[in-house]
PDB file of N, CA and C in Angstrom:
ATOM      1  N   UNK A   1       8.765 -18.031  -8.524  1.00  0.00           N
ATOM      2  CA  UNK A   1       9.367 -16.721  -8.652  1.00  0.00           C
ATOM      3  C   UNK A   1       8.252 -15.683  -8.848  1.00  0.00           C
ATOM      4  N   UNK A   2       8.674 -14.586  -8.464  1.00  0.00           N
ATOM      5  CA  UNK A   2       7.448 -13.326  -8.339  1.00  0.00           C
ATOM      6  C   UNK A   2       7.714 -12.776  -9.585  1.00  0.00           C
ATOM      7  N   UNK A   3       6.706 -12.031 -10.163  1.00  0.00           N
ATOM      8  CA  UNK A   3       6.326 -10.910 -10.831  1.00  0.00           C
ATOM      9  C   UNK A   3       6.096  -9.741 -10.481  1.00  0.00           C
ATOM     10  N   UNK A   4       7.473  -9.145 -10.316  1.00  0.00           N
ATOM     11  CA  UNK A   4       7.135  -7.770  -9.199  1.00  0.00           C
ATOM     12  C   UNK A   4       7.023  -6.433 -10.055  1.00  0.00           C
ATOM     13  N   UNK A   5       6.627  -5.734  -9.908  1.00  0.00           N
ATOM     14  CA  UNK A   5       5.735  -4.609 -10.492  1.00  0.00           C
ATOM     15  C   UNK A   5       5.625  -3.522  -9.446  1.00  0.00           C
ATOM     16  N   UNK A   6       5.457  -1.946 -10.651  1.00  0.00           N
ATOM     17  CA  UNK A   6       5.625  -1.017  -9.999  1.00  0.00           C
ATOM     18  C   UNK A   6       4.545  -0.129 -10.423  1.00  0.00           C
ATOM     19  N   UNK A   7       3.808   0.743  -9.486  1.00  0.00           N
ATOM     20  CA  UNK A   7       2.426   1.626  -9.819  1.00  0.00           C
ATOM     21  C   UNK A   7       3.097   3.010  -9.453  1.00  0.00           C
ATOM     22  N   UNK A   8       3.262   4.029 -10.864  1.00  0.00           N
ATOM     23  CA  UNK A   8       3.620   5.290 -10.581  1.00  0.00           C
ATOM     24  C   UNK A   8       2.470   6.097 -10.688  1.00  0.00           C
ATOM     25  N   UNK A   9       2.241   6.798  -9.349  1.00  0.00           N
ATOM     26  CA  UNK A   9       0.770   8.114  -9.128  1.00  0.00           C
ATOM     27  C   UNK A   9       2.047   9.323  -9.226  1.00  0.00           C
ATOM     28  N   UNK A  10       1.457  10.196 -10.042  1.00  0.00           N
ATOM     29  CA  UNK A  10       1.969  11.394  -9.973  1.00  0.00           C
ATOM     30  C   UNK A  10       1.346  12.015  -9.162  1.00  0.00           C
ATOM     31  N   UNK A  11       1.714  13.053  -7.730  1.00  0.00           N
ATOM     32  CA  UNK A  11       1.385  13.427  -6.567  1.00  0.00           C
ATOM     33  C   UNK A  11       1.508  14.617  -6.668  1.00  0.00           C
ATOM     34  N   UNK A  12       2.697  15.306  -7.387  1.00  0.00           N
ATOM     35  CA  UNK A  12       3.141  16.982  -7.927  1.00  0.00           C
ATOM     36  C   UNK A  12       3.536  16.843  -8.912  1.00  0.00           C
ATOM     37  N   UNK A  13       4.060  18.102  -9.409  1.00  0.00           N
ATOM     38  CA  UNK A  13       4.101  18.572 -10.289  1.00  0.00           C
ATOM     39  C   UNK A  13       5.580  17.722 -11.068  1.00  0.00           C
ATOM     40  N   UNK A  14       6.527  17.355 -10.687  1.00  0.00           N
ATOM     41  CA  UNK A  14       7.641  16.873 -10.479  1.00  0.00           C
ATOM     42  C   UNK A  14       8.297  15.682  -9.536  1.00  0.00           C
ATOM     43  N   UNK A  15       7.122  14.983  -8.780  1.00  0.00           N
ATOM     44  CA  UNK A  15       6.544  14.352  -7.982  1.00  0.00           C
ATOM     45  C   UNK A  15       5.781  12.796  -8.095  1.00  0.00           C
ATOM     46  N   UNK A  16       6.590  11.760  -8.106  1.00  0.00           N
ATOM     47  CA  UNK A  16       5.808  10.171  -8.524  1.00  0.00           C
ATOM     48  C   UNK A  16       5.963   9.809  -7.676  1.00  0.00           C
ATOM     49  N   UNK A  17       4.730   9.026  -6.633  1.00  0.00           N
ATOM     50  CA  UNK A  17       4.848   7.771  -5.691  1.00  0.00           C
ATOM     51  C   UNK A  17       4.982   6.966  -6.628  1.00  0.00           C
ATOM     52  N   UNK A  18       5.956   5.946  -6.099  1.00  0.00           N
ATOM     53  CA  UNK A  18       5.974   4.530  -6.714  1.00  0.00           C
ATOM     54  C   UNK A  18       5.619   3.125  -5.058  1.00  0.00           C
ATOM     55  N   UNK A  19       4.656   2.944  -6.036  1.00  0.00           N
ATOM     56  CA  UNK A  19       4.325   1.839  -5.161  1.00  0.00           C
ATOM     57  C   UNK A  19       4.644   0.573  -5.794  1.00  0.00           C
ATOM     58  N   UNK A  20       5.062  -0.571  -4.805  1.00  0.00           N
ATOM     59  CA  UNK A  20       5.959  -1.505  -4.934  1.00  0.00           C
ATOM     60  C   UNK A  20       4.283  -2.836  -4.978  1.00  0.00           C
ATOM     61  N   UNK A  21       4.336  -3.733  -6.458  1.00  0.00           N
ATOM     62  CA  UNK A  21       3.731  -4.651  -6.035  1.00  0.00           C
ATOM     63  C   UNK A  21       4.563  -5.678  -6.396  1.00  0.00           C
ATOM     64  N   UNK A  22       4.249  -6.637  -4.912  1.00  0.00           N
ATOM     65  CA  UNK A  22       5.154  -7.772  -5.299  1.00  0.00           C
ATOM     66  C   UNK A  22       4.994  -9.117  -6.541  1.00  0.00           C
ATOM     67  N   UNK A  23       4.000  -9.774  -6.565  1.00  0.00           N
ATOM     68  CA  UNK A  23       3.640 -10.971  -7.433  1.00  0.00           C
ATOM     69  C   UNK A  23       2.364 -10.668  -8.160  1.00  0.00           C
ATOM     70  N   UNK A  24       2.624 -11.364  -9.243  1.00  0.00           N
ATOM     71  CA  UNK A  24       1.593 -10.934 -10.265  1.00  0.00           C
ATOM     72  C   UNK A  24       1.527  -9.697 -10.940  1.00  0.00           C
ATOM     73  N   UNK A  25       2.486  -9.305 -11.236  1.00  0.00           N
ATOM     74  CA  UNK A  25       3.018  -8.208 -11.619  1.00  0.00           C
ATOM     75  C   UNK A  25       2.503  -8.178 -13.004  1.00  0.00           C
ATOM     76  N   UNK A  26       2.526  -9.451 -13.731  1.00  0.00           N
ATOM     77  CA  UNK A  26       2.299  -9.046 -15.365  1.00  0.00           C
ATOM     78  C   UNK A  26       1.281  -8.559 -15.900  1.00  0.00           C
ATOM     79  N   UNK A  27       1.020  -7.858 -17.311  1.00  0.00           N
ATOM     80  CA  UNK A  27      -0.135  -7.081 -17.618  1.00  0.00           C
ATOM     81  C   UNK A  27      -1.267  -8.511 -17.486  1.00  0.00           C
ATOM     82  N   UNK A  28      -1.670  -8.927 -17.792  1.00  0.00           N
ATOM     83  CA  UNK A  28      -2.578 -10.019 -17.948  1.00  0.00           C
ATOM     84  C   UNK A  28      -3.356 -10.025 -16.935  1.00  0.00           C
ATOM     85  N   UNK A  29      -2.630 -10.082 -15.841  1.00  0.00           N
ATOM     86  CA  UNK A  29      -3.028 -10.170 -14.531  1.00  0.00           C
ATOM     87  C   UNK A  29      -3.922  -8.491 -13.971  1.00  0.00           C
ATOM     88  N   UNK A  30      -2.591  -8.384 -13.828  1.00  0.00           N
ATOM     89  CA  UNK A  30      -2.788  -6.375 -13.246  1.00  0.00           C
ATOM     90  C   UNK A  30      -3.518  -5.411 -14.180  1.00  0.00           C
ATOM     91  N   UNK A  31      -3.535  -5.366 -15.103  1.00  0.00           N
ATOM     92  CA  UNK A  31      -4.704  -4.577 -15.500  1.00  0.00           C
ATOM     93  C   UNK A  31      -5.958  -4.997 -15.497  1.00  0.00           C
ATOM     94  N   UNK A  32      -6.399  -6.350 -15.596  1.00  0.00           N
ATOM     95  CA  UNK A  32      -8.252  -6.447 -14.729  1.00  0.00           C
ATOM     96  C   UNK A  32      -8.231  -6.480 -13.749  1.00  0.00           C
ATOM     97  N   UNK A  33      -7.224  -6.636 -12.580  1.00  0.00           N
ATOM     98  CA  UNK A  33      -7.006  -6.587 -11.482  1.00  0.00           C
ATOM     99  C   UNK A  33      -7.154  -5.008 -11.149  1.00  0.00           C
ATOM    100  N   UNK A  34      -6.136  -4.123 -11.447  1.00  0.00           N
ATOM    101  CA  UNK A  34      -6.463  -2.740 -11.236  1.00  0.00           C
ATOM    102  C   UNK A  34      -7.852  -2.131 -11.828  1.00  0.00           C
ATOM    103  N   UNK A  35      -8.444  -2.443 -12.809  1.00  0.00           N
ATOM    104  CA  UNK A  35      -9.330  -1.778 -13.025  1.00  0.00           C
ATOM    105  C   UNK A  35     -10.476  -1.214 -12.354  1.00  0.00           C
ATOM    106  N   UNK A  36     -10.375  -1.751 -11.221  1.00  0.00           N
ATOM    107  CA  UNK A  36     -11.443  -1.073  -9.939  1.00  0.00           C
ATOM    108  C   UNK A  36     -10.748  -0.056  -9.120  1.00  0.00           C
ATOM    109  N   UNK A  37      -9.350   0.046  -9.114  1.00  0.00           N
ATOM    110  CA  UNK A  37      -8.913   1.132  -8.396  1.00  0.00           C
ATOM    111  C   UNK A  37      -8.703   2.515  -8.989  1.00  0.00           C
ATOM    112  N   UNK A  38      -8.233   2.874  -7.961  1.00  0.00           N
ATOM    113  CA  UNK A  38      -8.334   4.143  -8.423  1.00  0.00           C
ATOM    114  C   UNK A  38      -6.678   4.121  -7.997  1.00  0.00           C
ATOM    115  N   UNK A  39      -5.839   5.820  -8.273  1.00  0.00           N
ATOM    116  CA  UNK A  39      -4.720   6.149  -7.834  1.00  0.00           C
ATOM    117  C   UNK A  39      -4.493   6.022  -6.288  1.00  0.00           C
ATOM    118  N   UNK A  40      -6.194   6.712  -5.903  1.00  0.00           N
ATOM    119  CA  UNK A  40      -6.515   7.381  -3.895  1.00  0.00           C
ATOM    120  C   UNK A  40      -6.428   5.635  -3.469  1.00  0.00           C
ATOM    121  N   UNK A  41      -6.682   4.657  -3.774  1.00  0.00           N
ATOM    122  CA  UNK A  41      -6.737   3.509  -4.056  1.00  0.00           C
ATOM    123  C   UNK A  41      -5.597   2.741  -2.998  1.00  0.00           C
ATOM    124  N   UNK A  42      -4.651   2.721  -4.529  1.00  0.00           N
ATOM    125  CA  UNK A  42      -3.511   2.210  -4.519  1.00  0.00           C
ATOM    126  C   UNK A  42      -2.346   3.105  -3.132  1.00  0.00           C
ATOM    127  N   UNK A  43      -2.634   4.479  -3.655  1.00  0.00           N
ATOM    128  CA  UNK A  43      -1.540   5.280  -2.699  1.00  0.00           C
ATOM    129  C   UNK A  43      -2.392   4.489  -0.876  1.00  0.00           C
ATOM    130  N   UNK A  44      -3.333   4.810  -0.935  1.00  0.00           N
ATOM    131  CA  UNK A  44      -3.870   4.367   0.679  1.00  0.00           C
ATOM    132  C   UNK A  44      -3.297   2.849   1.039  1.00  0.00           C
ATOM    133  N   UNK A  45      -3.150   2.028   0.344  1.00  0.00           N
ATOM    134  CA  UNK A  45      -2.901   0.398   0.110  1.00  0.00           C
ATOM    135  C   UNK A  45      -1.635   0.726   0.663  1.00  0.00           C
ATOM    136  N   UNK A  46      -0.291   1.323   0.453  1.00  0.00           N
ATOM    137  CA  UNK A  46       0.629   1.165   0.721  1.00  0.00           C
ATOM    138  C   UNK A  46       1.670  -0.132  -0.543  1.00  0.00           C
ATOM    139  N   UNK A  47       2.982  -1.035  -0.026  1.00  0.00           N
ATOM    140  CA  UNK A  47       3.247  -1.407  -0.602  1.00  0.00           C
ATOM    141  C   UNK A  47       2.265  -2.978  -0.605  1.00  0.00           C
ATOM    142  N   UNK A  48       2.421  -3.280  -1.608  1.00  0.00           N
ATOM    143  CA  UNK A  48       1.264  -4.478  -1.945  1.00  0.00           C
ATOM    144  C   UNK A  48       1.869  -5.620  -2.260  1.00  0.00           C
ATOM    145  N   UNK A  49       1.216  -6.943  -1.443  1.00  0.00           N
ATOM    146  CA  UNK A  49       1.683  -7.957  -2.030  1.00  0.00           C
ATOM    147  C   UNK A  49       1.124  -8.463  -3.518  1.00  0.00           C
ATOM    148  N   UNK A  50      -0.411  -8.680  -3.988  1.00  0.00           N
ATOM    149  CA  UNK A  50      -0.922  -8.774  -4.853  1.00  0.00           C
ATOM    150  C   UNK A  50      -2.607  -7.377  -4.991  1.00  0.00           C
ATOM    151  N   UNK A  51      -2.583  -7.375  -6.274  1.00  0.00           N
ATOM    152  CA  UNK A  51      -3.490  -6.343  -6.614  1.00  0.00           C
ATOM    153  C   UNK A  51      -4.444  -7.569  -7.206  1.00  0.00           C
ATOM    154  N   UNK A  52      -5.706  -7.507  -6.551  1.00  0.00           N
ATOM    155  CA  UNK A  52      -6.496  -8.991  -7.428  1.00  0.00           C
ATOM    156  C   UNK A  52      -7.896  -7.272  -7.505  1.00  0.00           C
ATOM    157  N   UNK A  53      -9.132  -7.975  -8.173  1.00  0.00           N
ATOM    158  CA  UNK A  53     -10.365  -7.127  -8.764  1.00  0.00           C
ATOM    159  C   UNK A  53     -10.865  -6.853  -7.576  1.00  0.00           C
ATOM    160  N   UNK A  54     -11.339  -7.651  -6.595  1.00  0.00           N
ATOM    161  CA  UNK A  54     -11.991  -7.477  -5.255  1.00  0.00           C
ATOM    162  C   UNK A  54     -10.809  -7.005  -3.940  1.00  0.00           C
ATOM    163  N   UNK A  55     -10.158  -7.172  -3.992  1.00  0.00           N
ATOM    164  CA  UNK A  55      -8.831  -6.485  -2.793  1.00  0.00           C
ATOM    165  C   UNK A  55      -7.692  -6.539  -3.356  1.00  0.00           C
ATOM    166  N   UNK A  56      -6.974  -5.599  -2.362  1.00  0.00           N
ATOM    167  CA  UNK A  56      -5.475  -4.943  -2.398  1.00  0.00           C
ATOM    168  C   UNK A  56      -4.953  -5.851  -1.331  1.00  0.00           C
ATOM    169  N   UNK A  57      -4.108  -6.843  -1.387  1.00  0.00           N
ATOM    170  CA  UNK A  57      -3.277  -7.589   0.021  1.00  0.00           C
ATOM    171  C   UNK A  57      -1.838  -6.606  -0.024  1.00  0.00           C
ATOM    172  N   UNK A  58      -1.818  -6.185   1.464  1.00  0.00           N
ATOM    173  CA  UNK A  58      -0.691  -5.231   1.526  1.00  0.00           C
ATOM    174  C   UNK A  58       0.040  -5.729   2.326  1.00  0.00           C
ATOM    175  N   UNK A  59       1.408  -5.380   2.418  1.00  0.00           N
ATOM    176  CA  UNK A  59       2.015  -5.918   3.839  1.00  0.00           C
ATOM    177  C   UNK A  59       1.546  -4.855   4.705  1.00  0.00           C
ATOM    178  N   UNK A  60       1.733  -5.631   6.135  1.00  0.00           N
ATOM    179  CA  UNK A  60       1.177  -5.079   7.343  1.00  0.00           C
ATOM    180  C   UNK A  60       2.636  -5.071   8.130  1.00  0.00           C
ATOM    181  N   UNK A  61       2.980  -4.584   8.333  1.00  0.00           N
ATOM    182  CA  UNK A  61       3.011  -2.617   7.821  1.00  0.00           C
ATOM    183  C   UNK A  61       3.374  -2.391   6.493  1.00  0.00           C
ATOM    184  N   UNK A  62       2.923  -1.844   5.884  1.00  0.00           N
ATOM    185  CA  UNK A  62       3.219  -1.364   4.618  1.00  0.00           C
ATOM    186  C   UNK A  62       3.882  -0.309   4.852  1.00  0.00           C
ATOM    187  N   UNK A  63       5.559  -0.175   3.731  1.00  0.00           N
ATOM    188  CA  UNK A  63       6.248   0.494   3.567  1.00  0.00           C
ATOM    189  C   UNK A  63       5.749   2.147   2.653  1.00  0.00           C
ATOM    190  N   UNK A  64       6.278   3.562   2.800  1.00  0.00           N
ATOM    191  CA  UNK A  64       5.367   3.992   2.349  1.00  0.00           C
ATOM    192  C   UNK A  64       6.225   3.621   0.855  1.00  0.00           C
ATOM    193  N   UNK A  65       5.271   4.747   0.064  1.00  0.00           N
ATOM    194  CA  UNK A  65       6.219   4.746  -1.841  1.00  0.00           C
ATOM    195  C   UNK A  65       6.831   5.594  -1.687  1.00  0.00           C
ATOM    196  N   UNK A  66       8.041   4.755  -2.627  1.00  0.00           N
ATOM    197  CA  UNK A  66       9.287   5.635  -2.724  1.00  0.00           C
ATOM    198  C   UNK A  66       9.191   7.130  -3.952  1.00  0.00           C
ATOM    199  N   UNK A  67       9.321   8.349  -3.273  1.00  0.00           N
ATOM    200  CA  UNK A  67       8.632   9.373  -3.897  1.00  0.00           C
ATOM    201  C   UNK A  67      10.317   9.571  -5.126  1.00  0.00           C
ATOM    202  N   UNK A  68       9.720   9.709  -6.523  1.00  0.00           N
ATOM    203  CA  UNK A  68      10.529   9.990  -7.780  1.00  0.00           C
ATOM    204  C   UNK A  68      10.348  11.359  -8.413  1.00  0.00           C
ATOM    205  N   UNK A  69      11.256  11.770  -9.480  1.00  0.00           N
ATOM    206  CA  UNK A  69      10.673  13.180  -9.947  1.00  0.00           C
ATOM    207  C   UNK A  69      10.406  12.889 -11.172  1.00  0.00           C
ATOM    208  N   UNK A  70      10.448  11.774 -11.928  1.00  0.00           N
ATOM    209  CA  UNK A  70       9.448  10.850 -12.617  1.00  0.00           C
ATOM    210  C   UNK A  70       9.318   9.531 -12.857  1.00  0.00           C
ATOM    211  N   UNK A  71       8.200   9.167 -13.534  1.00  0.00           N
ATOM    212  CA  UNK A  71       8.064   7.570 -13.560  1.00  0.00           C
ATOM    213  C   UNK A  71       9.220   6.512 -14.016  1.00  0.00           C
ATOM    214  N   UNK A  72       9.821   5.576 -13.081  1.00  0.00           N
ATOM    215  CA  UNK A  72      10.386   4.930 -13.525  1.00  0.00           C
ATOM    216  C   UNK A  72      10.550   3.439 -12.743  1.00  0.00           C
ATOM    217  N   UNK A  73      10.910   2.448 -13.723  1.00  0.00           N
ATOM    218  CA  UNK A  73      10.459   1.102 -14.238  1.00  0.00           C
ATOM    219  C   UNK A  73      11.840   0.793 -13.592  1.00  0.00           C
ATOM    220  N   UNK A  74      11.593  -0.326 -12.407  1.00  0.00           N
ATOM    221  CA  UNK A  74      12.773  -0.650 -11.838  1.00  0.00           C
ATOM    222  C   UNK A  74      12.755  -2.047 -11.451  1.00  0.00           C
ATOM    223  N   UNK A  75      11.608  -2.572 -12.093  1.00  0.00           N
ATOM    224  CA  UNK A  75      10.916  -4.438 -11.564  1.00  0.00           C
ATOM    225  C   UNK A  75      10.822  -4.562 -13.260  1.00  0.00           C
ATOM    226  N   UNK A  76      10.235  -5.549 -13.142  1.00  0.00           N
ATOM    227  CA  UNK A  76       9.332  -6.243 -14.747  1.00  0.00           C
ATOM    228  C   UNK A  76       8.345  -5.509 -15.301  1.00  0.00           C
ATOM    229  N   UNK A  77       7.515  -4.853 -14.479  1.00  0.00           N
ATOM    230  CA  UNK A  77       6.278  -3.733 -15.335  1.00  0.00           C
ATOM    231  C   UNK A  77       6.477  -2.939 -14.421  1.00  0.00           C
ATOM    232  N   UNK A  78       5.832  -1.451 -15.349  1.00  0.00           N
ATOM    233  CA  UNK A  78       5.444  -0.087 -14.940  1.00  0.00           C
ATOM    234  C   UNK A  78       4.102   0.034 -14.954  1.00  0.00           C
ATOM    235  N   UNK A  79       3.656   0.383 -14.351  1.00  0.00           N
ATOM    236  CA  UNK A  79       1.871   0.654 -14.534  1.00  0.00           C
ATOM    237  C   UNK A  79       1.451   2.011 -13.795  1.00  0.00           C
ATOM    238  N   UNK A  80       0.960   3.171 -14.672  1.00  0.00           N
ATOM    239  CA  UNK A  80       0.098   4.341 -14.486  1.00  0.00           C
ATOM    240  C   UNK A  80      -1.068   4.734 -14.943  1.00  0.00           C
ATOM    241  N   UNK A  81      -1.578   5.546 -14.295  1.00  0.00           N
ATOM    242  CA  UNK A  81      -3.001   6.298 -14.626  1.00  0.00           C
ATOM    243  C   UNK A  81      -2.563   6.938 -15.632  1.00  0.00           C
ATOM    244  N   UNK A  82      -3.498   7.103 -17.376  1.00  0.00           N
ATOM    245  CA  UNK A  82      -3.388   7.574 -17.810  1.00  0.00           C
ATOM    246  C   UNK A  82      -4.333   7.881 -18.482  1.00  0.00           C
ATOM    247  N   UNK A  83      -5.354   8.656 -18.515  1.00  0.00           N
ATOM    248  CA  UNK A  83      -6.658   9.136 -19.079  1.00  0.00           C
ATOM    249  C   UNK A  83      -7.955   8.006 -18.598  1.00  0.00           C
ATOM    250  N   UNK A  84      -7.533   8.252 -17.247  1.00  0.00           N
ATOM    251  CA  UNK A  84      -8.620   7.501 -16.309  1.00  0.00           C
ATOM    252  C   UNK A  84      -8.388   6.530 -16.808  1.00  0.00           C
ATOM    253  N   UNK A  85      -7.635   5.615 -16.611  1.00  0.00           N
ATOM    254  CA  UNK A  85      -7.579   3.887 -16.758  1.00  0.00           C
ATOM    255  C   UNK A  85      -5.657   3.692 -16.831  1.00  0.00           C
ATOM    256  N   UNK A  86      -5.711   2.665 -15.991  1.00  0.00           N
ATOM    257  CA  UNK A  86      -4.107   1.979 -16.014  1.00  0.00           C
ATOM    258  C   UNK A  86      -3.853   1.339 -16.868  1.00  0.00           C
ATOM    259  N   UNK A  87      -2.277   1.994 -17.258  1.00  0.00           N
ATOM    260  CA  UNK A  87      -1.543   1.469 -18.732  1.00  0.00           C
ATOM    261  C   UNK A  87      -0.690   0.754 -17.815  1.00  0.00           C
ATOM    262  N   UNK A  88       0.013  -0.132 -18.680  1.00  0.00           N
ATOM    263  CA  UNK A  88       0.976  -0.874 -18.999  1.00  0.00           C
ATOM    264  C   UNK A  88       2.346   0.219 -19.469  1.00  0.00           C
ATOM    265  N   UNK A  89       3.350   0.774 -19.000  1.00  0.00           N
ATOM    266  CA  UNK A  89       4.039   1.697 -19.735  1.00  0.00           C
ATOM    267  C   UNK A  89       5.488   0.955 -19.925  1.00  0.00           C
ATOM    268  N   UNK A  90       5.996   0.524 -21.231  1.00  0.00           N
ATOM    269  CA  UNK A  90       7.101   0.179 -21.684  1.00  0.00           C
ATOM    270  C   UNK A  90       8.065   1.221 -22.262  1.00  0.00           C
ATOM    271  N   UNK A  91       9.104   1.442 -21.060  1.00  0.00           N
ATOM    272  CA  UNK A  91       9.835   2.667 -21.368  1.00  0.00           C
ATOM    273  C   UNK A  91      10.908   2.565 -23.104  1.00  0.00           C
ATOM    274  N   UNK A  92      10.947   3.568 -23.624  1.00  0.00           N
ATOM    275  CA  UNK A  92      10.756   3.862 -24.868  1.00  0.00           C
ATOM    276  C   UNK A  92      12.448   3.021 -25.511  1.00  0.00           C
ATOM    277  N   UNK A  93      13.423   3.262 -24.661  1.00  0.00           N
ATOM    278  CA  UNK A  93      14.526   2.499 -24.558  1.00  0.00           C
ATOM    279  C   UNK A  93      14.158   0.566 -24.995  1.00  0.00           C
ATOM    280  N   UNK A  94      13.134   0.072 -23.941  1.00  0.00           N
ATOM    281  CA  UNK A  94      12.850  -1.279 -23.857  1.00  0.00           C
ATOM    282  C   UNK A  94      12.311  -1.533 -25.486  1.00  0.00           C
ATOM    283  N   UNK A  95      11.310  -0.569 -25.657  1.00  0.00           N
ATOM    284  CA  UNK A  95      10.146  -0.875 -27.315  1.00  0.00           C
ATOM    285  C   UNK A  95      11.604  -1.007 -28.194  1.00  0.00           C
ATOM    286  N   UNK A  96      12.579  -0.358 -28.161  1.00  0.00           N
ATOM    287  CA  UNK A  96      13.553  -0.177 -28.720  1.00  0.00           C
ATOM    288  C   UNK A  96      14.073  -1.759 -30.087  1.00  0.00           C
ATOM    289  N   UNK A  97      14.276  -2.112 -28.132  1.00  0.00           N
ATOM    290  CA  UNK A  97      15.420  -3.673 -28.309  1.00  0.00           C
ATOM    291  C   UNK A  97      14.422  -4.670 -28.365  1.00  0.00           C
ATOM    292  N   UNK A  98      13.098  -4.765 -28.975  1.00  0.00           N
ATOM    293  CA  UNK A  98      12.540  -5.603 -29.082  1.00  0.00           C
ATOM    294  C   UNK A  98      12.300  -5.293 -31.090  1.00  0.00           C
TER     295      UNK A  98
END
């Protein structure tokens, strides 16, 4: 079973690409994995099968991201740029019920 995961770039002002990654979704993985990209990165990648340290595997054709008017968590993780480096973002509802 996959670990599918979602990368929100804010693009405007009111404005989130969400890019779709499929497996390996969990923080463990995806944040040393992302840490070489950038946002220009990820948005160029399209939708992604896995995010590893040395490459982006995308599908060919990659679908573009589905544009939001903000970040939101619709797989197992959220992951954004946030003061130059990718978080992990657990929407405030989830921190809740734990």
């Amino acid at each position: 079973m996959s670990t599918r995961a979602q990368i929100a770039i804010q693009t405007g002002p009111n404005e989130w690409a969400h890019v779709y990654v499929h497996f390996d979704g969990y923080p463990a993985h995806m944040l040393p994995a992302l840490a070489r990209w950038k946002p220009e990165d990820i948005l160029a990648a399209g939708e992604i099968r896995q995010v590893a340290a040395d490459a982006l595997d995308r599908f060919i054709p990659p679908r573009a991201p589905r544009m939001l008017p903000r970040p939101t968590q619709e797989f197992a993780h959220l992951y954004m740029w946030i003061g130059c480096q990718w978080v992990n973002v657990v929407p405030k509802a989830d921190a809740e019920r734990v």
